[in-house]
N, C-alpha and C. Protein backbone atom coordinates (compact mmCIF):
# COMPACT_ATOMS: atom_id res chain seq x y z
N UNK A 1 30.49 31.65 12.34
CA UNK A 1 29.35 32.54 12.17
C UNK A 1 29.78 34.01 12.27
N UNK A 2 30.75 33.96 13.48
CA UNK A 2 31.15 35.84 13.56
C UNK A 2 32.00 36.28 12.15
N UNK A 3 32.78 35.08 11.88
CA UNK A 3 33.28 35.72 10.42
C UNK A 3 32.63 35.85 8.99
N UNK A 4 31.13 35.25 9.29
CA UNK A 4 30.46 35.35 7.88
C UNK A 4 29.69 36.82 8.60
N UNK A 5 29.57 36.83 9.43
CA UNK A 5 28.52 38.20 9.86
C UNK A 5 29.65 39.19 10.10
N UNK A 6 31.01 39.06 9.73
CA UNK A 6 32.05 40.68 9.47
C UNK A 6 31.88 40.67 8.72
N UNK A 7 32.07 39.31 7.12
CA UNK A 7 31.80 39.87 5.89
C UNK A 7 30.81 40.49 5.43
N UNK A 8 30.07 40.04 5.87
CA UNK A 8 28.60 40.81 5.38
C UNK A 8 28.45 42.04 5.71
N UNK A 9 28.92 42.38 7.23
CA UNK A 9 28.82 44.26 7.17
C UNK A 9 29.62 44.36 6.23
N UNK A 10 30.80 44.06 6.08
CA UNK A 10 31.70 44.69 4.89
C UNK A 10 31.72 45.17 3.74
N UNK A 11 30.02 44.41 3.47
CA UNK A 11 29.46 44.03 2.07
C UNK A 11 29.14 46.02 1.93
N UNK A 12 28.84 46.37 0.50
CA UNK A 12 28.31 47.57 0.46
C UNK A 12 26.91 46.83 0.44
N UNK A 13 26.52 48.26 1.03
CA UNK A 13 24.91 48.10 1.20
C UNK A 13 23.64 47.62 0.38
N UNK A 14 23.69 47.76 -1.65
CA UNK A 14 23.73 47.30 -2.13
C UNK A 14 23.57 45.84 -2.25
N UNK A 15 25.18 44.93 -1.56
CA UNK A 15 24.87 43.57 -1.92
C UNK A 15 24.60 43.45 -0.87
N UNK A 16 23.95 43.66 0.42
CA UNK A 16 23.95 43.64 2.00
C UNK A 16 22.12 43.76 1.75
N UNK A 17 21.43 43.93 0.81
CA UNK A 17 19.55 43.95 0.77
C UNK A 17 19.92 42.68 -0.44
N UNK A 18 20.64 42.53 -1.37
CA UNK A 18 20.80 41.49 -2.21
C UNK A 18 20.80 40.28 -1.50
N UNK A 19 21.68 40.27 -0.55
CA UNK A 19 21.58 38.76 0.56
C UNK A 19 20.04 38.57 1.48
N UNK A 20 19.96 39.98 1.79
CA UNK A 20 19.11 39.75 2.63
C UNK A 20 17.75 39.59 1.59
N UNK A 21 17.46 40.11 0.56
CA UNK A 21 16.20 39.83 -0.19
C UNK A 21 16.26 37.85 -0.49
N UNK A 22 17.32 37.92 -1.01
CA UNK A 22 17.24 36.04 -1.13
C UNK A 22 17.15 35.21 -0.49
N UNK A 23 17.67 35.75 0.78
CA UNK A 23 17.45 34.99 2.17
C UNK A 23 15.98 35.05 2.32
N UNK A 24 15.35 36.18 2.13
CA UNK A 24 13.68 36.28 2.45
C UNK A 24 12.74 35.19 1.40
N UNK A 25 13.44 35.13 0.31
CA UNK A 25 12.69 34.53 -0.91
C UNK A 25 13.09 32.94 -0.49
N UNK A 26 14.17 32.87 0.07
CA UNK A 26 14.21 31.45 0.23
C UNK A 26 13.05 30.80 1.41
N UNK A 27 13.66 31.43 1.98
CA UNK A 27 12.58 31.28 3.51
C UNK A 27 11.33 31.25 2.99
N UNK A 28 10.64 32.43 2.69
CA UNK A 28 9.31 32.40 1.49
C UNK A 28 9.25 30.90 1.37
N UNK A 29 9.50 30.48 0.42
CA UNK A 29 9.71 29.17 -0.67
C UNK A 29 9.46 28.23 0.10
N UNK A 30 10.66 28.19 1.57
CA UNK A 30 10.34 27.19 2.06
C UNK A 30 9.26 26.90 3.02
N UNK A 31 8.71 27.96 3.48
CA UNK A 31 7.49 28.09 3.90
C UNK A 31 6.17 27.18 2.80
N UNK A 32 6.28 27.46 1.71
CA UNK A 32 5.56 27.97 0.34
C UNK A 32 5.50 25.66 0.23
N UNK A 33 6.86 25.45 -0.07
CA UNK A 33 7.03 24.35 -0.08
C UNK A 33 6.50 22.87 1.52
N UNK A 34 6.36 23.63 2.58
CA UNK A 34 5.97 22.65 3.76
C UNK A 34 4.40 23.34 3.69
N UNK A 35 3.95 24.15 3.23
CA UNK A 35 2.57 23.88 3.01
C UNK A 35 2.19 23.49 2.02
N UNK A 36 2.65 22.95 0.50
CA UNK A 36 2.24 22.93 -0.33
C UNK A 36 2.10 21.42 0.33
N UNK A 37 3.32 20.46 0.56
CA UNK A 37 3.65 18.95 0.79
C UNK A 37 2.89 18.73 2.00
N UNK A 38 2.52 19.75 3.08
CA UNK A 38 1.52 19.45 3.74
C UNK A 38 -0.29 19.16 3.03
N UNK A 39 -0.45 20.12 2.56
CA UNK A 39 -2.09 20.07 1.68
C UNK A 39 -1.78 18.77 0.36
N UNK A 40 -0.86 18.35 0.37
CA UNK A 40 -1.13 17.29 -0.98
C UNK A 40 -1.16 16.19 0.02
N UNK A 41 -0.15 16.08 1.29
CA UNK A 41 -0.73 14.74 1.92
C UNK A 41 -2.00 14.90 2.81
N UNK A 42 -2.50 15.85 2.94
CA UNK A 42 -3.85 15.56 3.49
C UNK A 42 -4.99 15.35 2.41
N UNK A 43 -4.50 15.89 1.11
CA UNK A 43 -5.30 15.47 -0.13
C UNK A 43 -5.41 14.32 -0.37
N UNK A 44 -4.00 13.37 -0.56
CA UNK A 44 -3.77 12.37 -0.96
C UNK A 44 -4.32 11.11 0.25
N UNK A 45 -4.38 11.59 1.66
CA UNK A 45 -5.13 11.17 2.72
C UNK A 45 -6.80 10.83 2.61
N UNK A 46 -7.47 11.57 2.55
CA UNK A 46 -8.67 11.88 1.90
C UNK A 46 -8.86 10.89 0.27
N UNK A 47 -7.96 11.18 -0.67
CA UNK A 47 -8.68 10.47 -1.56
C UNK A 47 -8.60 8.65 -1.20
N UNK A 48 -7.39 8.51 -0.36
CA UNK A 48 -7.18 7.62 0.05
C UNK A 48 -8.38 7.00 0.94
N UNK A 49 -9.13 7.62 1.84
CA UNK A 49 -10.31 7.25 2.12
C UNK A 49 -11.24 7.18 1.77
N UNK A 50 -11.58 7.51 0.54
CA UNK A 50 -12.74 7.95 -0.08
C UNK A 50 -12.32 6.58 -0.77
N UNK A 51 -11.44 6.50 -1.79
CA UNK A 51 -11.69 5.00 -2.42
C UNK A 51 -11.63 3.84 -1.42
N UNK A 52 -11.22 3.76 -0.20
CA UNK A 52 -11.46 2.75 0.62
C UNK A 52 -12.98 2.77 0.98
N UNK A 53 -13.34 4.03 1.28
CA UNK A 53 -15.11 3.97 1.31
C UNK A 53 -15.84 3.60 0.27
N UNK A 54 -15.40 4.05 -0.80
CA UNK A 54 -16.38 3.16 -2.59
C UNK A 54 -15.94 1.66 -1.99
N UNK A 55 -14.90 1.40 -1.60
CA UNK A 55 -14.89 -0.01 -2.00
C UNK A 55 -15.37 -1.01 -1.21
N UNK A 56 -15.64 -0.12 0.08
CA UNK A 56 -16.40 -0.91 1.43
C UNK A 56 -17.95 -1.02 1.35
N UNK A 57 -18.19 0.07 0.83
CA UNK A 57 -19.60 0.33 -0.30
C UNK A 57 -20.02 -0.91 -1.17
N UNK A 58 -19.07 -0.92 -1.62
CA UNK A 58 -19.60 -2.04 -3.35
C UNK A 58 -19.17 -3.12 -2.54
N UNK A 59 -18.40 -3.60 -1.82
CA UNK A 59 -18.29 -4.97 -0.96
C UNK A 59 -19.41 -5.22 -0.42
N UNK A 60 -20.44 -4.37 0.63
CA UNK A 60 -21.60 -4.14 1.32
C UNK A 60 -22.64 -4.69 0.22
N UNK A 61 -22.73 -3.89 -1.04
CA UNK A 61 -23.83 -4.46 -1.76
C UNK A 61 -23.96 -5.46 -2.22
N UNK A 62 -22.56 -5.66 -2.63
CA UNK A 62 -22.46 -7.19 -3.34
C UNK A 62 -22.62 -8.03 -2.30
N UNK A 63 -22.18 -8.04 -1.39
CA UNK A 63 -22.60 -9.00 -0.05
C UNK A 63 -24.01 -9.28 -0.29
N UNK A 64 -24.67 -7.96 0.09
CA UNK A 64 -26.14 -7.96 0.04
C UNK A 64 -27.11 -8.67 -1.37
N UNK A 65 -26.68 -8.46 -2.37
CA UNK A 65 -27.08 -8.87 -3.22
C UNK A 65 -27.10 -10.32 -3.51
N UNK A 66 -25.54 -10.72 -3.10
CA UNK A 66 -25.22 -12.52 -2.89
C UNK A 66 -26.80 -12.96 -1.61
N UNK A 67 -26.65 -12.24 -1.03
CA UNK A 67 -27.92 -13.05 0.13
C UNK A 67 -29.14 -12.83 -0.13
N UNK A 68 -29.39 -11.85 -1.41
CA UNK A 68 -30.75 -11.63 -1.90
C UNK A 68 -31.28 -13.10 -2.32
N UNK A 69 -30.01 -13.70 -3.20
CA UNK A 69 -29.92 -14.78 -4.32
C UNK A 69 -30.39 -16.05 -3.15
């Protein structure tokens, strides 16, 4: 680590905001990316209950309907 952090002062200043801007954009991203994969599995959670609820639904009626008969 101490020898990647001499090169880098070494760096002109220039490529020394070049590292550090990509480093920010990555980080960004990966931020960007654990909320995106967070909100699709709570999406995908949700629709996941919702068709288990239609289908506990239409089981219920049809039940009901068989005992109308």
């Amino acid at each position: 680590f101490e020898e990647a952090l001499d090169d880098f002062c070494e760096l002109p200043q220039a490529a020394r905001d070049t590292v550090v801007q990509t480093a920010q954009i990555n980080a960004i991203m990966l931020f960007l990316e654990n909320r995106i994969f967070k909100l699709a599995m709570i999406y995908s959670s949700f629709c996941l209950l919702f068709c288990l609820s239609v289908v506990c639904l239409v089981v219920i009626i049809w039940l009901l309907i068989l005992n109308i008969d």
